[in-house]
PDB file of N, CA and C in Angstrom:
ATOM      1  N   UNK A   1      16.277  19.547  16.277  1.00  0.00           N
ATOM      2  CA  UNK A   1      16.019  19.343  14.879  1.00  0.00           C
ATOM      3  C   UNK A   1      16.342  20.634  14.127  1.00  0.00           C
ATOM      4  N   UNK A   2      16.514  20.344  13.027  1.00  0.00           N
ATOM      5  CA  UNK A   2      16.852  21.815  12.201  1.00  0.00           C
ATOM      6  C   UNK A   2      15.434  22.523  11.627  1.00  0.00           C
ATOM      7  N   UNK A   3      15.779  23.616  11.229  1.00  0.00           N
ATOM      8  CA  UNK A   3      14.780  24.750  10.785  1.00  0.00           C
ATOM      9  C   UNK A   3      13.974  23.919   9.532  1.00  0.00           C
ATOM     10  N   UNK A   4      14.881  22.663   8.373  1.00  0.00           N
ATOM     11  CA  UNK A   4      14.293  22.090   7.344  1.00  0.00           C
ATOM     12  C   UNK A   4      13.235  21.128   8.079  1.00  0.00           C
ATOM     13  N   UNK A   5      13.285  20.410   8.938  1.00  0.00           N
ATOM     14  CA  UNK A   5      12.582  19.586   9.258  1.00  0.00           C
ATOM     15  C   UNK A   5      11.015  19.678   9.647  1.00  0.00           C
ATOM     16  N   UNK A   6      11.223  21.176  10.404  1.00  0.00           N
ATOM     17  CA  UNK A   6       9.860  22.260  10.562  1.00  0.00           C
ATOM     18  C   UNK A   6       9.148  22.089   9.377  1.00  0.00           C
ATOM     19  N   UNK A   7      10.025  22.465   8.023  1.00  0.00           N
ATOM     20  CA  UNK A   7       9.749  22.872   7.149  1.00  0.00           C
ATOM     21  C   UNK A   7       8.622  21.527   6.972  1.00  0.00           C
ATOM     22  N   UNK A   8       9.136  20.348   6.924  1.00  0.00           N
ATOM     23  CA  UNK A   8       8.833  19.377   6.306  1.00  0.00           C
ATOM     24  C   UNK A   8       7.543  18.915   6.673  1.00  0.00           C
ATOM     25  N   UNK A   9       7.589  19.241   8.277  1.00  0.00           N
ATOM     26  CA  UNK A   9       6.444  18.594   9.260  1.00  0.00           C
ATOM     27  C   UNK A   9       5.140  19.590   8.889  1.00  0.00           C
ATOM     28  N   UNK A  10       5.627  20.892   8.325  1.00  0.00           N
ATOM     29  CA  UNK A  10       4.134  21.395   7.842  1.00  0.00           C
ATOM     30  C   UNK A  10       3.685  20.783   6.177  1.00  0.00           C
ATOM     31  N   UNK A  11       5.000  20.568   5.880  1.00  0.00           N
ATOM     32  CA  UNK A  11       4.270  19.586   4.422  1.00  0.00           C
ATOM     33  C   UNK A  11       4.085  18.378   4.257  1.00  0.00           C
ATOM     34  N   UNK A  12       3.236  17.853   5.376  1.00  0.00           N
ATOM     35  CA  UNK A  12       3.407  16.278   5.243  1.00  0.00           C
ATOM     36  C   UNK A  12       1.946  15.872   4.518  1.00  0.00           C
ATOM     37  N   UNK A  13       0.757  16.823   4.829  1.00  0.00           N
ATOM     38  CA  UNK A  13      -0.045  16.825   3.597  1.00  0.00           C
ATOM     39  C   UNK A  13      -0.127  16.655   2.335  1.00  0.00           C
ATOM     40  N   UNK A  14       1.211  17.685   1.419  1.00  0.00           N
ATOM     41  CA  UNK A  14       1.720  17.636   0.237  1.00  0.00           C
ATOM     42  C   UNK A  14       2.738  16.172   0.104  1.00  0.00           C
ATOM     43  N   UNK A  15       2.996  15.616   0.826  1.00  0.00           N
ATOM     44  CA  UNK A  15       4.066  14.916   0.636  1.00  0.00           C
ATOM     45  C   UNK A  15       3.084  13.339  -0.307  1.00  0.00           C
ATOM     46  N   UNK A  16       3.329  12.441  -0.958  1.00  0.00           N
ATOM     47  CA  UNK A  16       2.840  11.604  -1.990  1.00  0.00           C
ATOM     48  C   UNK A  16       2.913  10.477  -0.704  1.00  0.00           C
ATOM     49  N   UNK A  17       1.814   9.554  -0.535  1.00  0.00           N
ATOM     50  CA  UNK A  17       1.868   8.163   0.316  1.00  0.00           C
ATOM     51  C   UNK A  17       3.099   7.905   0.484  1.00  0.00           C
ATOM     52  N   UNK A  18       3.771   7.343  -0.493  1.00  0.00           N
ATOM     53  CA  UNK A  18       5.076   6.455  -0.428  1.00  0.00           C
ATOM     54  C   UNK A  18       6.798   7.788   0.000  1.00  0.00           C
ATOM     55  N   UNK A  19       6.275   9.041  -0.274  1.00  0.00           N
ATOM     56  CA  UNK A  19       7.065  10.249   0.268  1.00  0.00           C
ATOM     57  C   UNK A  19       7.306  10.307   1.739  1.00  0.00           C
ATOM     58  N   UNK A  20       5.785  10.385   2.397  1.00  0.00           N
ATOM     59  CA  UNK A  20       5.657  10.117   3.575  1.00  0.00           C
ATOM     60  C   UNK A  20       6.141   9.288   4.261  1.00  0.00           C
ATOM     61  N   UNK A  21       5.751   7.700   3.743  1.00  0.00           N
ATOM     62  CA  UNK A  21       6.246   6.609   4.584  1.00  0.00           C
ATOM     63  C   UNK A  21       7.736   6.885   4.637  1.00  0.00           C
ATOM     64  N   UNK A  22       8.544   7.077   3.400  1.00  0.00           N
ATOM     65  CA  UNK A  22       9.718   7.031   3.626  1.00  0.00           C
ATOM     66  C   UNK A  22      10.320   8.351   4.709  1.00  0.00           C
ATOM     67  N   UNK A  23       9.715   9.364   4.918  1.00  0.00           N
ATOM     68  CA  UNK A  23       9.727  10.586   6.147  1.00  0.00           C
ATOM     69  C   UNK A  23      10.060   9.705   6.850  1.00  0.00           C
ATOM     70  N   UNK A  24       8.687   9.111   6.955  1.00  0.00           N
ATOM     71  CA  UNK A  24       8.554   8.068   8.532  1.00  0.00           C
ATOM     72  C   UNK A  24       9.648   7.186   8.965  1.00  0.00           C
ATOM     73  N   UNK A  25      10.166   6.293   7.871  1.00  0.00           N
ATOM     74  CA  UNK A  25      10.874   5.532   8.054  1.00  0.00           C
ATOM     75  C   UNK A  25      12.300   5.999   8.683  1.00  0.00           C
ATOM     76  N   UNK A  26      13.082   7.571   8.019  1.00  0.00           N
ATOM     77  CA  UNK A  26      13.976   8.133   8.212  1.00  0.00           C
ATOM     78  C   UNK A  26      13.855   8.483   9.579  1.00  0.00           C
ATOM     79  N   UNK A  27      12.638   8.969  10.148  1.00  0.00           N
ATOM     80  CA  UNK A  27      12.817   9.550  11.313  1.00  0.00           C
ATOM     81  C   UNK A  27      12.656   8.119  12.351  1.00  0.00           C
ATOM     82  N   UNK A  28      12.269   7.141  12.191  1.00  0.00           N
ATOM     83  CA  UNK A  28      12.581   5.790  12.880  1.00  0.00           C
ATOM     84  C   UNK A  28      13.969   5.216  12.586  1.00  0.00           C
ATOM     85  N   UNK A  29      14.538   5.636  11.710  1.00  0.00           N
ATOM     86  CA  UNK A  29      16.123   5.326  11.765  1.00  0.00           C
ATOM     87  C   UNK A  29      16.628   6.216  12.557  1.00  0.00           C
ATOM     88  N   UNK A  30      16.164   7.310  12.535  1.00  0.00           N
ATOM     89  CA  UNK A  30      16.904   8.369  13.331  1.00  0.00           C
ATOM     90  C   UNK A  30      17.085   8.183  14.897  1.00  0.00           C
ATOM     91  N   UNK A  31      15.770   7.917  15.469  1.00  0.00           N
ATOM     92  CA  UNK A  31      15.283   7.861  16.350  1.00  0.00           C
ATOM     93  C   UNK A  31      16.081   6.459  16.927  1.00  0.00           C
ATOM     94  N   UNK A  32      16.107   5.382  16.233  1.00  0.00           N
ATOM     95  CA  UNK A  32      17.038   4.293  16.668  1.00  0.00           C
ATOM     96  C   UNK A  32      18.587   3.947  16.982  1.00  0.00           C
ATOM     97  N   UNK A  33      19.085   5.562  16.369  1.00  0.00           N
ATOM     98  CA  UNK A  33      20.595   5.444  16.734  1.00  0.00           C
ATOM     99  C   UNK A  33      20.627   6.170  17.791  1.00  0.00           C
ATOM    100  N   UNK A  34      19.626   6.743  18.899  1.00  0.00           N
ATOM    101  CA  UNK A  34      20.063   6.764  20.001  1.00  0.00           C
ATOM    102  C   UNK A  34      20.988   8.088  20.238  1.00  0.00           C
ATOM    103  N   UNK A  35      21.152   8.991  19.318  1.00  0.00           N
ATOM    104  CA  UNK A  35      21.678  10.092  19.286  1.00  0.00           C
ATOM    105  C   UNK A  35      21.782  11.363  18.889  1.00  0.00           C
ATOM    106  N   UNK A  36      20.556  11.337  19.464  1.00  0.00           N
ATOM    107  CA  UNK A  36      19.612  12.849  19.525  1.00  0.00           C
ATOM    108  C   UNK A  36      19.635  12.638  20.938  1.00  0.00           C
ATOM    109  N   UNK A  37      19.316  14.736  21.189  1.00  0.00           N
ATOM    110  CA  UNK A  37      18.799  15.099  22.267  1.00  0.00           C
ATOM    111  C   UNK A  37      17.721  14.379  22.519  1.00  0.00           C
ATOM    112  N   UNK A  38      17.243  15.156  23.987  1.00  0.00           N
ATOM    113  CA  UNK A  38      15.734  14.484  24.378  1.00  0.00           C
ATOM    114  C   UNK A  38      14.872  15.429  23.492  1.00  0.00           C
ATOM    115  N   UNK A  39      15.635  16.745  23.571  1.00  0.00           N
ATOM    116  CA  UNK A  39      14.230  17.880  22.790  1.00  0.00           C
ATOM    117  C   UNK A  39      13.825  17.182  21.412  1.00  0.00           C
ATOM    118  N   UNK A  40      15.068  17.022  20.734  1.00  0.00           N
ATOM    119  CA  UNK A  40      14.990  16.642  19.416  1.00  0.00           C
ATOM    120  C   UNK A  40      14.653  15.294  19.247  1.00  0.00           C
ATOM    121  N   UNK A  41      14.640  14.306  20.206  1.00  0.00           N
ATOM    122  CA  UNK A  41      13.726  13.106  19.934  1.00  0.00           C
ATOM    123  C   UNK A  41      12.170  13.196  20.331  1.00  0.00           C
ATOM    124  N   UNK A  42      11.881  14.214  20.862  1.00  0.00           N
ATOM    125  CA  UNK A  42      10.449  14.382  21.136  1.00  0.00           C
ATOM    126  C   UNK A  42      10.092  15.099  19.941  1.00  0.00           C
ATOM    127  N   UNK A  43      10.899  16.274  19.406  1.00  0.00           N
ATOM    128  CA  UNK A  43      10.339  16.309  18.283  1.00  0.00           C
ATOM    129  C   UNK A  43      10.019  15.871  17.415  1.00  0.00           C
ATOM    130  N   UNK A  44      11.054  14.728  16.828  1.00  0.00           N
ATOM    131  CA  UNK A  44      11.445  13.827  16.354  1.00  0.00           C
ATOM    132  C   UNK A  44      10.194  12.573  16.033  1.00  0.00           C
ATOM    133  N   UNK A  45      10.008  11.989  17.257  1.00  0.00           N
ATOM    134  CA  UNK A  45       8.702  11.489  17.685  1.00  0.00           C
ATOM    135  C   UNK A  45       7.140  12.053  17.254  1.00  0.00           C
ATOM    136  N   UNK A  46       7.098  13.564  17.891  1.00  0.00           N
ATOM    137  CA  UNK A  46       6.089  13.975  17.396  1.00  0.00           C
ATOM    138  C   UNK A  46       5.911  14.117  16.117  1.00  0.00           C
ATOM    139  N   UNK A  47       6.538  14.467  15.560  1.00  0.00           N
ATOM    140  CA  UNK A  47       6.566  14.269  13.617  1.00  0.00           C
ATOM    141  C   UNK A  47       6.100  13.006  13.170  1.00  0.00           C
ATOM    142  N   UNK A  48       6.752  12.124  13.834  1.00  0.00           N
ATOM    143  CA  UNK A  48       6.678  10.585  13.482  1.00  0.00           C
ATOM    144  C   UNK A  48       4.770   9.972  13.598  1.00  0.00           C
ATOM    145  N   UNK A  49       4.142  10.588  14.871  1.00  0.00           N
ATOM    146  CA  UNK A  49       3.085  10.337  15.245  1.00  0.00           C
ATOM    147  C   UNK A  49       2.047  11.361  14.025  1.00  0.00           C
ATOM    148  N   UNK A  50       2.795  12.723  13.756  1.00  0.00           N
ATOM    149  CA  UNK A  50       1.432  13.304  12.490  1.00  0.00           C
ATOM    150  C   UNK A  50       1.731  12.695  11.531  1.00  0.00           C
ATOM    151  N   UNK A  51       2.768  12.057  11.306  1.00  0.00           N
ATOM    152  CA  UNK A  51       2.920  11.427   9.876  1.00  0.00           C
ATOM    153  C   UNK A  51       2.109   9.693   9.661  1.00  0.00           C
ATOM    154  N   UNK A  52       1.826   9.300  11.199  1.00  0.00           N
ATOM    155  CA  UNK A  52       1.302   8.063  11.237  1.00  0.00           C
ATOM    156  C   UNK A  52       0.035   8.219  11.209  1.00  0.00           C
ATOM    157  N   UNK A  53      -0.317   9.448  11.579  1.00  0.00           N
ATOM    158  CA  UNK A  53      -2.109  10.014  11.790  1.00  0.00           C
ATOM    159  C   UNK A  53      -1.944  10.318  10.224  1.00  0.00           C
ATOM    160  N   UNK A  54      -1.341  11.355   9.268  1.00  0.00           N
ATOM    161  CA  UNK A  54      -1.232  11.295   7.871  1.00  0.00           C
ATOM    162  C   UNK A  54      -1.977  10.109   7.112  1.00  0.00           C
ATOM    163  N   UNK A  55      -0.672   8.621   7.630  1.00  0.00           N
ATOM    164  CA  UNK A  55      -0.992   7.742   6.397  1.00  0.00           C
ATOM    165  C   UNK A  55      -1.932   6.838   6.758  1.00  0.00           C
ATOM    166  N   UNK A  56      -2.462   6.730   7.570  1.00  0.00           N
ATOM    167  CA  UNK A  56      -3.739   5.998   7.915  1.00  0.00           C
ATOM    168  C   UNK A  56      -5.069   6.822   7.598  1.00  0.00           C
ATOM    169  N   UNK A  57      -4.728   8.160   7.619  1.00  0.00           N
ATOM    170  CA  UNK A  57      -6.475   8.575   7.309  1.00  0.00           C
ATOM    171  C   UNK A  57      -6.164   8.674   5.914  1.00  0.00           C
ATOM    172  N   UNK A  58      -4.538   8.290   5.090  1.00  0.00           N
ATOM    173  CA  UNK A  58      -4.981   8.403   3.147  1.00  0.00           C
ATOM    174  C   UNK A  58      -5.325   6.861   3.306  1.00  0.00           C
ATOM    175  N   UNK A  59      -4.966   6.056   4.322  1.00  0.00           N
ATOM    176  CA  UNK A  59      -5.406   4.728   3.920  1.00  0.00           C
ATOM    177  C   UNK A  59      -6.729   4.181   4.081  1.00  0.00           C
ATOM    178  N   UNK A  60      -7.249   5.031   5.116  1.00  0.00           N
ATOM    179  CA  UNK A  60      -8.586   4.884   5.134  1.00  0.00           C
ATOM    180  C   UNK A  60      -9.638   5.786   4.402  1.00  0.00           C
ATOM    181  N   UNK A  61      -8.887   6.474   3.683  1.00  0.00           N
ATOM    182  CA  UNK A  61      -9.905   7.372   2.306  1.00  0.00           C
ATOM    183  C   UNK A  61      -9.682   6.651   1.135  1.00  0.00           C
ATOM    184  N   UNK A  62      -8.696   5.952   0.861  1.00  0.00           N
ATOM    185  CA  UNK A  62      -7.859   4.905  -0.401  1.00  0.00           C
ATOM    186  C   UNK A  62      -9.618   3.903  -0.178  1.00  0.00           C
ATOM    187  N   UNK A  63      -9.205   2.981   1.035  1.00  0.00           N
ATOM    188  CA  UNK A  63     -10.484   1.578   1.535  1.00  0.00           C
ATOM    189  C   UNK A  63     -11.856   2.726   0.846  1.00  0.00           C
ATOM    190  N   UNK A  64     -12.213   3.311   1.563  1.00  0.00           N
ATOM    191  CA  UNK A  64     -13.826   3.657   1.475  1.00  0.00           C
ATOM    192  C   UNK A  64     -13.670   3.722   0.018  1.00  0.00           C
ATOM    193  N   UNK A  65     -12.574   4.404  -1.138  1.00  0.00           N
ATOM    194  CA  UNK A  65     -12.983   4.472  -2.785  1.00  0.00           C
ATOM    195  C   UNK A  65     -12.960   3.295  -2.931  1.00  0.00           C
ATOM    196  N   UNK A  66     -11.998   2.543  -2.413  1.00  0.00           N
ATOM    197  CA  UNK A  66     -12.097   1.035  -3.201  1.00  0.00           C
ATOM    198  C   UNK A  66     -13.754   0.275  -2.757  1.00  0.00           C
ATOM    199  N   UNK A  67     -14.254   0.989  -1.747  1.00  0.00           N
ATOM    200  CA  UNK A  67     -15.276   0.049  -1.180  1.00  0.00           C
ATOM    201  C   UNK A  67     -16.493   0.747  -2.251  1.00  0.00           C
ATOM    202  N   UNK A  68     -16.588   1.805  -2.543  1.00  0.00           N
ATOM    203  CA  UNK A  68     -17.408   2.468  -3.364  1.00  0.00           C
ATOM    204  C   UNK A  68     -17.230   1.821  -4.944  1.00  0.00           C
ATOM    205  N   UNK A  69     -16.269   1.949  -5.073  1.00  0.00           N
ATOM    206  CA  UNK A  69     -16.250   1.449  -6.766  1.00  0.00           C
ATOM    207  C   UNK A  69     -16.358  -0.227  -6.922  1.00  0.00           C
ATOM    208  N   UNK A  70     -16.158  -0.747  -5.808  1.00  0.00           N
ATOM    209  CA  UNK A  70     -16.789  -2.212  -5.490  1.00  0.00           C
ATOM    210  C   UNK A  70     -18.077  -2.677  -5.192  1.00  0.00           C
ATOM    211  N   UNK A  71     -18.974  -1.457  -4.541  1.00  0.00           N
ATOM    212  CA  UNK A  71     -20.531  -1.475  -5.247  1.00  0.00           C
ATOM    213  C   UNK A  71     -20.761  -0.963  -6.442  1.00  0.00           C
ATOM    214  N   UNK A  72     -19.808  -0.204  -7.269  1.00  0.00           N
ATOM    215  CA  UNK A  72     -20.616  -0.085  -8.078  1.00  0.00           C
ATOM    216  C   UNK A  72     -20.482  -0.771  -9.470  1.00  0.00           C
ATOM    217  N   UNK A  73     -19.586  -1.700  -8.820  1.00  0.00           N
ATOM    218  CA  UNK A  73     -19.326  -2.536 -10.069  1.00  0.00           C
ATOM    219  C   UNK A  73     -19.755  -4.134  -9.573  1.00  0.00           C
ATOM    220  N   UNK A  74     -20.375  -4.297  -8.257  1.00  0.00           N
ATOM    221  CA  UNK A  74     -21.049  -5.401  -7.568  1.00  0.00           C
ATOM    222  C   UNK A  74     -22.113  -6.259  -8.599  1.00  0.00           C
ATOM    223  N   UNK A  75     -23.330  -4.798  -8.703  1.00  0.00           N
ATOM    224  CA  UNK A  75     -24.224  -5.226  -9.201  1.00  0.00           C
ATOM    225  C   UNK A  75     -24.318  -5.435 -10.714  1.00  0.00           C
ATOM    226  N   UNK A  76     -23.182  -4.859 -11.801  1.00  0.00           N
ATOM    227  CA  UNK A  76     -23.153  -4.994 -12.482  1.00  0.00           C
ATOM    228  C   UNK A  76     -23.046  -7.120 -12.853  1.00  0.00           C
ATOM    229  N   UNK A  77     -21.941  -7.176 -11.766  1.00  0.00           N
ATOM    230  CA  UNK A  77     -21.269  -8.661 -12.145  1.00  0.00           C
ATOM    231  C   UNK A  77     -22.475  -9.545 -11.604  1.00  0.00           C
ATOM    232  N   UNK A  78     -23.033  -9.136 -10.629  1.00  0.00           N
ATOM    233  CA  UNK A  78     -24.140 -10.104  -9.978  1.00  0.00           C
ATOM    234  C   UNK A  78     -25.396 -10.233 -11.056  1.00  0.00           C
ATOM    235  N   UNK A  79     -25.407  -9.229 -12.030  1.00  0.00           N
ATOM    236  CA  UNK A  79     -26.142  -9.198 -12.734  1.00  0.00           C
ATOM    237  C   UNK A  79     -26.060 -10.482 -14.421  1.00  0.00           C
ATOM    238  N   UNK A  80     -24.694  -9.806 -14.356  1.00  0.00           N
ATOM    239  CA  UNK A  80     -24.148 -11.064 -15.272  1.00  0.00           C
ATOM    240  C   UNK A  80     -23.889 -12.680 -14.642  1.00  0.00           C
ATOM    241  N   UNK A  81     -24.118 -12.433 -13.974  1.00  0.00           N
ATOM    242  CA  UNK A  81     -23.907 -14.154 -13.526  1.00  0.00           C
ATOM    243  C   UNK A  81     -25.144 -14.963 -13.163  1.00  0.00           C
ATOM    244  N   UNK A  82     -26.192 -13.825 -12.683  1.00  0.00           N
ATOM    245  CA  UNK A  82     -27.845 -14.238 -12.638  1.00  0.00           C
ATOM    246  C   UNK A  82     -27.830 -14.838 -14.188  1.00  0.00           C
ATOM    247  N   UNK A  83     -27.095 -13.955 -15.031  1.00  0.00           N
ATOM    248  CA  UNK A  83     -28.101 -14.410 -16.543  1.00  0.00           C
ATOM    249  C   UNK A  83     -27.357 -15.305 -17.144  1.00  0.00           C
ATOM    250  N   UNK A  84     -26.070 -15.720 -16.758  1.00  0.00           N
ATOM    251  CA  UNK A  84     -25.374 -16.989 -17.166  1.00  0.00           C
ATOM    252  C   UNK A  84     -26.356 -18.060 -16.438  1.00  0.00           C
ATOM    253  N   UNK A  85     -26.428 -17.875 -15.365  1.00  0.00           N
ATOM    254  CA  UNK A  85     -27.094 -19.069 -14.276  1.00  0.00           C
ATOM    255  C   UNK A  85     -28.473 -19.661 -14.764  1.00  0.00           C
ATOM    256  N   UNK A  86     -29.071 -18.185 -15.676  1.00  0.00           N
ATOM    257  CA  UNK A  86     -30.968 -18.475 -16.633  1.00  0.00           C
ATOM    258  C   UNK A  86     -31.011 -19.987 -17.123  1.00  0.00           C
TER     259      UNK A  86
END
């Protein structure tokens, strides 16, 4: 792999959800033409695996806000529909 790619694999933090996936996606195209070294498909790979650990823990910090702002707008609606129901 080249010296940019280093670069990249330490910014995959900074990189935006949909930045990332598309990383991901490039390095699964890459990885599918079969023409890379072995070094450079393990690297290759390993990038692929922090970037999959990446977008699952923003997807599972994304769920828990949505699950939070869904109690706290629960009781509001349960509240309004008790008093339609009066």
């Amino acid at each position: 792999m080249t010296e940019k790619k280093t670069e990249r694999e330490e910014s995959f933090e900074s990189l935006s959800f949909k930045e990332a996936s598309q990383e991901l996606e490039g390095i699964i195209r890459e990885l599918e033409t079969n023409q890379l070294e072995l070094e450079d498909s393990l690297r290759a790979y390993e990038q692929g695996i922090k970037l999959v650990k990446t977008l699952k823990s923003r997807l599972s910090d994304a769920e828990q806000k949505v699950q939070t702002l869904l109690g706290e707008i629960e009781p509001e609606v349960n509240e309004g529909i008790d008093e339609q129901l009066s």
